[in-house]
Protein backbone atom coordinates (compact mmCIF):
# COMPACT_ATOMS: atom_id res chain seq x y z
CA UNK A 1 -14.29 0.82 4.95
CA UNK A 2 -13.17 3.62 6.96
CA UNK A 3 -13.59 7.43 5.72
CA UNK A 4 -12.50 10.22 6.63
CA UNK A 5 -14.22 13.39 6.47
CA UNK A 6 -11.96 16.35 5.94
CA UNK A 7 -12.84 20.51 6.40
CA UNK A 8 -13.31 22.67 3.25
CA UNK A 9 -10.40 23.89 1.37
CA UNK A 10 -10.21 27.21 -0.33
CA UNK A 11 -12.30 26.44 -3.69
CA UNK A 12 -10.58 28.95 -5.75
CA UNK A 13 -7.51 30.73 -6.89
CA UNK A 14 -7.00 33.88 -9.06
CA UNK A 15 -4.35 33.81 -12.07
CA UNK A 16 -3.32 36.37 -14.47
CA UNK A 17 -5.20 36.12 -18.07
CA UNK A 18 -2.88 36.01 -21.10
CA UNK A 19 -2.08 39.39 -22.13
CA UNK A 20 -2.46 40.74 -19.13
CA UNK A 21 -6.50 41.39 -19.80
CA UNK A 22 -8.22 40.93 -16.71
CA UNK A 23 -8.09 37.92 -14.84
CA UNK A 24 -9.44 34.35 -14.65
CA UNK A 25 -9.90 31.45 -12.35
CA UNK A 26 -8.00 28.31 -11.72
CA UNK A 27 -9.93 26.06 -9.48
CA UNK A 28 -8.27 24.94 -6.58
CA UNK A 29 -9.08 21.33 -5.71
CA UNK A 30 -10.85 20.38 -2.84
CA UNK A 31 -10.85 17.07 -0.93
CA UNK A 32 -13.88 16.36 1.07
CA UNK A 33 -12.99 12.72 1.64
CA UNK A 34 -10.94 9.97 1.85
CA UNK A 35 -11.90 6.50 1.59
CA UNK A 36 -9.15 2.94 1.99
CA UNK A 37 -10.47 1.16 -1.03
CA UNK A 38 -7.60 -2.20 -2.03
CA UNK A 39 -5.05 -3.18 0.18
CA UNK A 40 -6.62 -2.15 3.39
CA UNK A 41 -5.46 -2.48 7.09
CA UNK A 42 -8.02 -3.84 9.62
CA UNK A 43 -11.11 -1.85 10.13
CA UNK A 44 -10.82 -0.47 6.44
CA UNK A 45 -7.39 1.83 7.07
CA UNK A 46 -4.86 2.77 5.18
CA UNK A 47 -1.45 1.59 5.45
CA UNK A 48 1.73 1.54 2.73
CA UNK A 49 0.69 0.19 -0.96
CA UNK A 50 -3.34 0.73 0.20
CA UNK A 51 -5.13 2.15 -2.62
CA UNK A 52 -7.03 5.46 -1.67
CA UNK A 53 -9.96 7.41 -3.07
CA UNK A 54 -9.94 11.13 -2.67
CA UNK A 55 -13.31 12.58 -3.20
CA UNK A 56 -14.59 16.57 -3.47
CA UNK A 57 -13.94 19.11 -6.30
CA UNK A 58 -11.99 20.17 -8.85
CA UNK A 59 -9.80 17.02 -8.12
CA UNK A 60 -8.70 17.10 -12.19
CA UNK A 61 -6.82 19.87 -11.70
CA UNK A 62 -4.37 18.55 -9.60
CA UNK A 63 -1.11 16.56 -10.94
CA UNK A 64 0.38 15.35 -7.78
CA UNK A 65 -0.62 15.17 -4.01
CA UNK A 66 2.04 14.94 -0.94
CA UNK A 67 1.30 13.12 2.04
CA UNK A 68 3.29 15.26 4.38
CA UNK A 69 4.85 13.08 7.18
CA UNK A 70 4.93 13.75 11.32
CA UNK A 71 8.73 14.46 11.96
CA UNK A 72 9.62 17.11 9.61
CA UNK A 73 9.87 17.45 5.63
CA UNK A 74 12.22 14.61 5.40
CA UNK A 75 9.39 12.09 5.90
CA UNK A 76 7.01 13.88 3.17
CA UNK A 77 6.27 11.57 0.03
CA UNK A 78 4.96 12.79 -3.59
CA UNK A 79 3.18 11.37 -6.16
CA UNK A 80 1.97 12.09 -9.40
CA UNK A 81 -1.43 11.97 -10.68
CA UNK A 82 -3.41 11.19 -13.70
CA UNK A 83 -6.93 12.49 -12.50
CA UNK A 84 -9.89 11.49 -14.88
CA UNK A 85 -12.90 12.72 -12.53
CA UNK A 86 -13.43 16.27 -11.34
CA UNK A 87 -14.95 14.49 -8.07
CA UNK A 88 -13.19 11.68 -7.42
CA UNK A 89 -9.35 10.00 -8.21
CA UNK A 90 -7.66 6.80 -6.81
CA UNK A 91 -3.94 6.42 -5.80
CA UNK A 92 -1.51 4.08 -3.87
CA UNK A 93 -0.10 5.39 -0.29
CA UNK A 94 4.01 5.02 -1.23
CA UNK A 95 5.22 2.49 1.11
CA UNK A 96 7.31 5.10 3.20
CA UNK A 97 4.15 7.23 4.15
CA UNK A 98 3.51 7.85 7.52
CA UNK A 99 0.51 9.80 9.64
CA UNK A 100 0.17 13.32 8.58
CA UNK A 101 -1.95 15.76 6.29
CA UNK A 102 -1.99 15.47 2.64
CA UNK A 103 -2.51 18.43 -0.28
CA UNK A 104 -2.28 18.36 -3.81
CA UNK A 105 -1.05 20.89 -6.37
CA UNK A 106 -2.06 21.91 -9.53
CA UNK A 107 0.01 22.65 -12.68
CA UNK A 108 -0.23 25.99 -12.53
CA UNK A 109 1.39 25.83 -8.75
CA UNK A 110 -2.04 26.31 -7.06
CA UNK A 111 -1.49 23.78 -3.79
CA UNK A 112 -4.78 22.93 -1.60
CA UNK A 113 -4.97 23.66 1.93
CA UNK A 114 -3.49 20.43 3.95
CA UNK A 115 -5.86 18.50 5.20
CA UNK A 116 -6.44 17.41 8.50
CA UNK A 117 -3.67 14.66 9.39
CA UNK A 118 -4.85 11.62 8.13
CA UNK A 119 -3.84 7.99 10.23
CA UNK A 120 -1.68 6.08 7.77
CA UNK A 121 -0.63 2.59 9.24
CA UNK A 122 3.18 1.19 8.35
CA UNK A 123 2.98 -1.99 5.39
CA UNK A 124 3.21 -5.47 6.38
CA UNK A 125 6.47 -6.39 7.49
CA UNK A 126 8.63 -8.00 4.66
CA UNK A 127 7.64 -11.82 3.98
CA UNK A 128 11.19 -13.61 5.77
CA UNK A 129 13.02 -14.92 2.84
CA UNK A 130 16.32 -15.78 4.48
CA UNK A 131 16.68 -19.32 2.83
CA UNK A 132 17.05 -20.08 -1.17
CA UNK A 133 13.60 -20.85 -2.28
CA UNK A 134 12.12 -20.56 -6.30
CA UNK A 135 10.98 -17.78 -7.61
CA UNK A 136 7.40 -17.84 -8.91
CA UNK A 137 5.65 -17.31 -12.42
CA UNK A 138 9.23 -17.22 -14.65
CA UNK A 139 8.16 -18.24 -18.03
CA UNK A 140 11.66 -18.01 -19.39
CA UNK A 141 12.88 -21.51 -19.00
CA UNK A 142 15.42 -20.21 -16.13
CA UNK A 143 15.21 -21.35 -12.55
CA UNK A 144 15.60 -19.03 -10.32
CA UNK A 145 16.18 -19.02 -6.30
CA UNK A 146 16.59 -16.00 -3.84
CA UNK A 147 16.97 -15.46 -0.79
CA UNK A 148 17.79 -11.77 1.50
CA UNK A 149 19.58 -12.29 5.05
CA UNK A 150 17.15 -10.60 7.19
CA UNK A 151 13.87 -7.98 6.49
CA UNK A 152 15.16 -5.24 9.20
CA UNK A 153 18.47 -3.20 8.80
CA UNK A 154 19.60 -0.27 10.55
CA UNK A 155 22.14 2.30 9.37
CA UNK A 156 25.81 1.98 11.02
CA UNK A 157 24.66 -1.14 12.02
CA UNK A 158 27.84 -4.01 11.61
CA UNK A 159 25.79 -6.60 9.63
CA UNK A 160 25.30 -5.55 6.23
CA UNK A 161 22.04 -7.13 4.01
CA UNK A 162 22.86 -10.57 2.19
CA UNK A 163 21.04 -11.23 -1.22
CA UNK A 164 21.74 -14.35 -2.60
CA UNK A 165 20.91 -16.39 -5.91
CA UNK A 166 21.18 -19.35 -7.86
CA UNK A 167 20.62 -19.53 -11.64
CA UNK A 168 20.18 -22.72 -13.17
CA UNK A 169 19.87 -22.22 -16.90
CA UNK A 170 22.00 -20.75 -19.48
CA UNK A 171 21.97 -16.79 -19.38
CA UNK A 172 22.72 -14.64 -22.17
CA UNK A 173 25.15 -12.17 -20.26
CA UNK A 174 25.95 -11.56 -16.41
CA UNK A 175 22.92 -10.79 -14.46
CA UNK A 176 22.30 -7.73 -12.84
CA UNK A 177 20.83 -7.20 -9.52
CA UNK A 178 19.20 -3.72 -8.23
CA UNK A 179 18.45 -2.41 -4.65
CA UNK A 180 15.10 -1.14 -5.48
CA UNK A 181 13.44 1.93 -3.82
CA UNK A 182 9.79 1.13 -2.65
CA UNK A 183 8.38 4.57 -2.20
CA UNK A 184 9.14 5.47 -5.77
CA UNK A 185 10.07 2.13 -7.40
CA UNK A 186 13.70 3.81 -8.27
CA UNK A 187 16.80 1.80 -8.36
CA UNK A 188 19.59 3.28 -6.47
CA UNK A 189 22.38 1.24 -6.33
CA UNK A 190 22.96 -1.24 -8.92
CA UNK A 191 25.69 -4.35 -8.84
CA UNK A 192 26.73 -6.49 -12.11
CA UNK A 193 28.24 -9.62 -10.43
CA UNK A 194 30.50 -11.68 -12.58
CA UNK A 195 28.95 -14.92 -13.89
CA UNK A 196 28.86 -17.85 -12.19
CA UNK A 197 28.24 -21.66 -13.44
CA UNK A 198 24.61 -22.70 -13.47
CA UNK A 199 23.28 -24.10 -10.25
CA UNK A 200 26.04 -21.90 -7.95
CA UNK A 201 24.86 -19.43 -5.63
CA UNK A 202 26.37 -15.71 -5.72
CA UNK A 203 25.85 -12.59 -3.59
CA UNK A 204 25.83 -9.44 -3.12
CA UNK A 205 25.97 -7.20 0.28
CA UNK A 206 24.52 -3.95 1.48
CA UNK A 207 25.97 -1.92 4.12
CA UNK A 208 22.62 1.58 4.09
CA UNK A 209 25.36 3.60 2.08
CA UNK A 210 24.76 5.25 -1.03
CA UNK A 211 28.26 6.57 -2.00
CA UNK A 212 29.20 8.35 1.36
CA UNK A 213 25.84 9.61 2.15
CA UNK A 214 23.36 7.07 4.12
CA UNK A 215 20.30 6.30 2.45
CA UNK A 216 17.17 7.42 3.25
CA UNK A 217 14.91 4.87 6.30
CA UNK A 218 12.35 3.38 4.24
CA UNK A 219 11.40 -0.05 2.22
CA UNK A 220 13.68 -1.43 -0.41
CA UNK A 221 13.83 -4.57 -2.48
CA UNK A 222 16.74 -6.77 -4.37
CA UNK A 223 15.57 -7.12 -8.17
CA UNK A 224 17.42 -9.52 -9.88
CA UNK A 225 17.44 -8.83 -13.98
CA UNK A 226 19.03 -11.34 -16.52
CA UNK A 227 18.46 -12.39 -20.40
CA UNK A 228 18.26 -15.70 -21.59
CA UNK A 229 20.01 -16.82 -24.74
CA UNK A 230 16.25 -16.69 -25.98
CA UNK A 231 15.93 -12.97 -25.96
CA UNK A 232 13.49 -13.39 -22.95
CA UNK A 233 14.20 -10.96 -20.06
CA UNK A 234 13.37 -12.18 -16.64
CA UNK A 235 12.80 -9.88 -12.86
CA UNK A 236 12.82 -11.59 -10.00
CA UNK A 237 10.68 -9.12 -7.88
CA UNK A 238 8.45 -6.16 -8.10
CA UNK A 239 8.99 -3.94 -5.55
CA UNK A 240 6.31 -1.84 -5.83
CA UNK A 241 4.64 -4.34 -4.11
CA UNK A 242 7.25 -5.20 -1.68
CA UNK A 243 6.07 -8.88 -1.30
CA UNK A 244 10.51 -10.26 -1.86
CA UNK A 245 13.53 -10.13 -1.15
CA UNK A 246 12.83 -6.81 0.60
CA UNK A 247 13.68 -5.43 3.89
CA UNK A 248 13.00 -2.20 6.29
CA UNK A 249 15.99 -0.28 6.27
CA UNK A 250 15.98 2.46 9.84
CA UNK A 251 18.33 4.90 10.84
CA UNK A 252 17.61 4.14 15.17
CA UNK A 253 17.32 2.18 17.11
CA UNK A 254 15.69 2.75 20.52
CA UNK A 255 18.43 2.62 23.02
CA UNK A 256 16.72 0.63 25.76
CA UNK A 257 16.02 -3.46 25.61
CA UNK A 258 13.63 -3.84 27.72
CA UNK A 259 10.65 -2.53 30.02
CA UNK A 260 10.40 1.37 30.20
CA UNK A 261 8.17 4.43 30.23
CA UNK A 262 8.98 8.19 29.59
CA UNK A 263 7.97 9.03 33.57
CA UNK A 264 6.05 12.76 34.32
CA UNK A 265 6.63 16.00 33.54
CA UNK A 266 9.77 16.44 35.57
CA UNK A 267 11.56 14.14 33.13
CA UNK A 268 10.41 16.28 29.86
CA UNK A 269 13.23 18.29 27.94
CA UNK A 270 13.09 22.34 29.37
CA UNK A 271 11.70 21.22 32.94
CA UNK A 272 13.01 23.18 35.43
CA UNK A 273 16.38 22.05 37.95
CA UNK A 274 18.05 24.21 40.21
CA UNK A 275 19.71 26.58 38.37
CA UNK A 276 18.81 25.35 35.08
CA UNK A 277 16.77 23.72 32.65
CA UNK A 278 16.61 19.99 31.57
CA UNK A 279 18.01 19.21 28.76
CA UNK A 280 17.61 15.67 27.84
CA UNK A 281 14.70 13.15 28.10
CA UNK A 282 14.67 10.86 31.02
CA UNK A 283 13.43 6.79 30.35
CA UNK A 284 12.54 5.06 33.17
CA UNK A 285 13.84 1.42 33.46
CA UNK A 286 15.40 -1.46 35.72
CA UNK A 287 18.51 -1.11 36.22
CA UNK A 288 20.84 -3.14 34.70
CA UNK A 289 18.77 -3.00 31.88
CA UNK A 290 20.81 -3.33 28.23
CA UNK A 291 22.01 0.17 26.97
CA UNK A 292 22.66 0.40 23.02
CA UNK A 293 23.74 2.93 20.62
CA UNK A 294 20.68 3.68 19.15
CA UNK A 295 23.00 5.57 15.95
CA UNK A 296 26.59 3.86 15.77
CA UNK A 297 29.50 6.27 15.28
CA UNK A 298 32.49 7.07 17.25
CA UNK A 299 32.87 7.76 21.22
CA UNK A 300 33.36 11.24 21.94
CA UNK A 301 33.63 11.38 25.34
CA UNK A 302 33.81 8.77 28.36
CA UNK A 303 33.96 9.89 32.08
CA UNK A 304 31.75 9.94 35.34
CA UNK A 305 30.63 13.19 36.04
CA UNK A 306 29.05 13.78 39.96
CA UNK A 307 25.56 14.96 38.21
CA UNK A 308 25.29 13.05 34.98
CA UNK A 309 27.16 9.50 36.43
CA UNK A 310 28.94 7.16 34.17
CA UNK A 311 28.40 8.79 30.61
CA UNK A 312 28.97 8.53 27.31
CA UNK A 313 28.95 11.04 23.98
CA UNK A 314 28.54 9.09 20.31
CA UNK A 315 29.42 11.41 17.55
CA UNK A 316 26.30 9.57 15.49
CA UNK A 317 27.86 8.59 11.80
CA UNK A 318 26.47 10.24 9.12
CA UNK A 319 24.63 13.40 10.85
CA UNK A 320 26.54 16.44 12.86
CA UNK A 321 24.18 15.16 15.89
CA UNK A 322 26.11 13.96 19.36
CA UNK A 323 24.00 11.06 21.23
CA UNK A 324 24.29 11.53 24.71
CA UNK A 325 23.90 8.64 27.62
CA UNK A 326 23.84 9.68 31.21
CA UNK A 327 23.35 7.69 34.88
CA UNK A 328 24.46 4.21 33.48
CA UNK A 329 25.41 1.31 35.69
CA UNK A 330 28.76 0.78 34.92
CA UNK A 331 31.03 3.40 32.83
CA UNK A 332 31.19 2.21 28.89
CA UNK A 333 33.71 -0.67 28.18
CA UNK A 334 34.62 1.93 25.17
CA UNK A 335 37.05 4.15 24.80
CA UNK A 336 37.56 8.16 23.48
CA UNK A 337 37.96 7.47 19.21
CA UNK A 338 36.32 3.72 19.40
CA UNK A 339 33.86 3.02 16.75
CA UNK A 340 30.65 1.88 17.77
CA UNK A 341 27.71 0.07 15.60
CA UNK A 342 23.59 0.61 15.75
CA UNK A 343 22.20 -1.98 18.31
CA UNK A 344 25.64 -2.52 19.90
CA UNK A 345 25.90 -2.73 23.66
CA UNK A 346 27.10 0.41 25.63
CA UNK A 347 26.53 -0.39 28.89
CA UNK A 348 23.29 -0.71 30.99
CA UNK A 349 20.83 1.38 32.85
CA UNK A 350 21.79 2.85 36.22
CA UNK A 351 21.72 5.36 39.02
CA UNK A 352 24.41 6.68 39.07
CA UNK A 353 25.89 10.77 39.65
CA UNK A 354 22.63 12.93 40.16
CA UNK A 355 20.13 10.47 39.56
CA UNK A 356 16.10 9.82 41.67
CA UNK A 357 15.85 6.05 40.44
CA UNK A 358 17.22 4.25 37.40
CA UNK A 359 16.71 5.61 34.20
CA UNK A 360 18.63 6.58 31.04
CA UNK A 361 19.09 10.35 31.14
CA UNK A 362 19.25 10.97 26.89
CA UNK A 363 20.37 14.17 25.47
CA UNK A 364 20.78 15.02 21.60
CA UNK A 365 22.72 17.71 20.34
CA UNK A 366 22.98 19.58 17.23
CA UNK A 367 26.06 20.70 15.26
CA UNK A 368 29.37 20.95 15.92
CA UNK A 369 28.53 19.15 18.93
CA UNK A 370 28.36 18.42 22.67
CA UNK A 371 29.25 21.47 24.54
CA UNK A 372 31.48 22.46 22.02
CA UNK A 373 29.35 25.03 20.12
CA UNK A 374 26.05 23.26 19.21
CA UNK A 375 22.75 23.14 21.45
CA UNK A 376 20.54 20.74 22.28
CA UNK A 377 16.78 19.76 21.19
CA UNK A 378 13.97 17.77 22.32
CA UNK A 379 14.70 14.27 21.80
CA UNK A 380 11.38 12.94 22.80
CA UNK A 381 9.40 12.38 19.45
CA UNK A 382 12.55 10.73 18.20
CA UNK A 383 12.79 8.42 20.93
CA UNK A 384 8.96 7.55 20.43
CA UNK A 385 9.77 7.23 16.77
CA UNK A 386 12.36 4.47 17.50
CA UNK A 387 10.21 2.76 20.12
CA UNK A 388 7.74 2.32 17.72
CA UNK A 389 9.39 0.41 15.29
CA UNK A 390 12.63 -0.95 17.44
C-alpha cells in the first residue's frame, strides 16, 4: 500500500470560554498520513470510491474533510465524518475527486492546514452496458433488464444518454427512474414514465441539463425504483458504487483528433510577438488534422484574417466564455448564428494567415466576449484537462 507522509499542521486553536472567562483550547486536527486501504489503484493508490485512512491527531474533532481539486473551487468535494479514533479515521474518495490537497474542519469552524496535494487517480471507467441484460440479486419476484446507451457524455453534445428497461412482472404503480449523483449519491433529476405492459422495453433520455443550467462533469448513474403488488420495493443500481447503468458526463472535449504536442515556450499564452503578447495556446499537429468544438454553442464569428487565417469564434453554451480557433486549413463550413455540438467537426488543422507550421492557434475569452469587452486567459491547463480524459 502506498502512504503518504504529509508536513505538520498547526496542532492547536484558541476559542473563547463561555462567559467570556478566559480562554480554552480546541484542538486542531492533524494529519500525518494517508494510507489507500479498499478499493485501491495499482501500486496501492487512491482513485474514486478507494477507501482511505487518515492518520495523526486530534482526528475526532473533525466532522468533514474536503479534498480540494487542481482547477479551481469548482472541482473541490466534501464529506462528512463520523470519527471514532483521535489517531486514526477511514473514508471513501467521492468519485469526482481529483489530485489536490485535502483539510478537514472541525465543528467549531477550526479547518487544518491543507495538506500537501495528494495524487488521486480517476475510477474505473463505467462497466459498458449498452445492451438489455438482467439485473442481479432482485429478490422481489420481478425481472428486471437495463441497459444505458453509452458510459461517456459531453455537455452540448447532440446525442443525449439512453436508459432503457424491461419489466416483466406485475408492478404495483409506475416505476420511477433517477439520474443519480455519484459524488454524493443525490438524485437530481427524476422521471416517472407511464406504465408499460410486462415484458416491453421503455426509456428515458438525458441531454447534461438540469433545468437551464448544465450539470456539473462528474459520474452519474440511472436507478430504476418500482413496488411490487407484494409491498417489496426493488433498485436496480447503487450508485455509490458506480458499477451500472452509469456514465462519465464532461463538459470538453479536446479539440484536436489526433497526434499533437503543446510545442516550446514561444507557443505559451503571454509570450512575447512584435508588438504584443500571445494570447492563445498554440497545439502542434498535421495538418489536415480533424478540428472539433471542444464546447458546442453558436458561431460568433467566421472570416480569414491575414494573421490569425481561417478562424472561427464559438460563443460556448452554457458559460459567458468565447472558444476561439485560429490557422485552420480550410475556413469553417459554418456560418455567423449556426449552432454547433461538443465533438462536432469545425474544420481541420492548418497554416494558414500568420502561422510557422501547422498548428491550432486556441484562444479563450472571458465575459461578454471576444473583443467585445471581455479578456482573455490561459487556456493551457484546460486544454491538458481535456486531453486527459478526451
Amino acid at each position: 500500500m502506498l502512504a503518504a507522509s504529509l508536513g505538520a499542521l498547526a496542532p492547536t486553536a484558541a476559542a473563547q470560554a463561555p462567559g467570556g472567562g478566559g480562554g480554552y483550547y480546541v484542538a486542531t486536527p492533524k494529519v500525518t498520513k494517508v494510507t489507500c486501504v479498499r478499493r485501491c489503484a495499482s501500486r496501492g493508490r487512491p482513485q474514486g470510491g478507494s477507501t482511505i485512512k487518515l492518520t495523526g491527531k486530534s482526528l475526532s474533532m473533525a466532522i468533514k474533510v474536503t479534498f480540494a481539486g487542481s482547477y479551481g473551487a469548482d472541482d473541490d468535494q466534501t464529506v462528512k465524518l463520523r470519527p471514532r479514533s483521535d489517531t486514526s479515521l477511514t473514508l471513501r474518495v467521492p468519485v469526482g475527486a481529483v489530485t489536490g490537497p485535502i483539510a478537514l474542519l472541525t465543528a467549531q469552524g477550526t479547518k487544518s492546514k491543507p495538506t500537501r496535494p495528494i495524487a488521486i487517480l480517476p475510477p474505473p471507467p463505467p462497466a459498458p452496458n449498452a445492451v438489455l441484460s438482467p439485473v442481479p440479486g432482485l429478490r422481489s419476484g420481478l425481472g428486471v433488464e437495463t441497459g444505458t446507451s453509452r458510459t461517456r457524455a459531453y455537455l452540448g453534445a447532440r446525442r443525449a444518454v439512453t436508459f432503457s428497461y424491461r419489466i416483466n412482472g406485475v408492478l404495483a404503480d409506475a416505476p420511477t427512474v433517477e439520474l443519480v449523483r455519484s459524488s454524493d449519491g443525490a438524485a437530481v433529476k427524476t422521471w416517472t414514465p407511464d406504465a408499460v405492459p410486462s415484458g416491453d422495453v421503455n426509456s428515458v433520455s438525458w441531454n447534461g441539463l438540469l433545468g437551464r443550467r448544465a450539470a456539473k462533469p462528474g459520474r452519474y448513474a440511472f436507478r430504476l425504483t418500482a413496488d411490487t403488488t407484494a409491498g417489496a420495493e426493488v433498485r436496480t443500481a447503487d450508485a455509490s458504487d458506480g458499477a451500472r447503468d452509469s456514465f462519465d458526463l464532461y463538459d470538453n472535449m479536446f479539440p484536436i483528433r489526433g497526434r499533437h504536442d503543446y510545442g516550446g515556450a514561444e507557443g505559451r499564452f503571454g509570450a512575447g510577438r512584435a508588438g504584443h503578447s500571445h494570447q492563445g495556446q498554440d497545439v502542434m499537429a498535421r495538418c489536415g488534422t480533424p478540428l472539433v468544438a471542444a464546447r458546442g454553442g453558436v458561431v460568433k464569428f467566421k472570416q480569414y484574417h491575414a494573421a490569425a487565417g481561417n478562424y472561427v469564434v464559438i460563443d460556448a453554451a452554457g458559460t459567458d466564455v468565447d472558444y476561439v480557433y485560429m490557422h485552420m486549413a480550410e475556413p469553417t463550413p459554418f456560418r455567423t448564428g449556426d449552432k454547433v455540438y461538443t465533438g462536432q467537426r469545425i474544420g481541420a488543422v492548418g497554416a494558414t494567415g500568420d502561422a510557422q507550421g501547422c498548428h491550432l492557434h486556441f484562444e479563450l475569452w472571458t465575459g461578454p466576449g471576444w473583443y467585445d469587452g471581455g479578456k482573455p486567459f490561459d487556456p493551457l491547463s484546460s486544454l491538458k484537462a481535456w486531453d486527459g480524459w478526451s
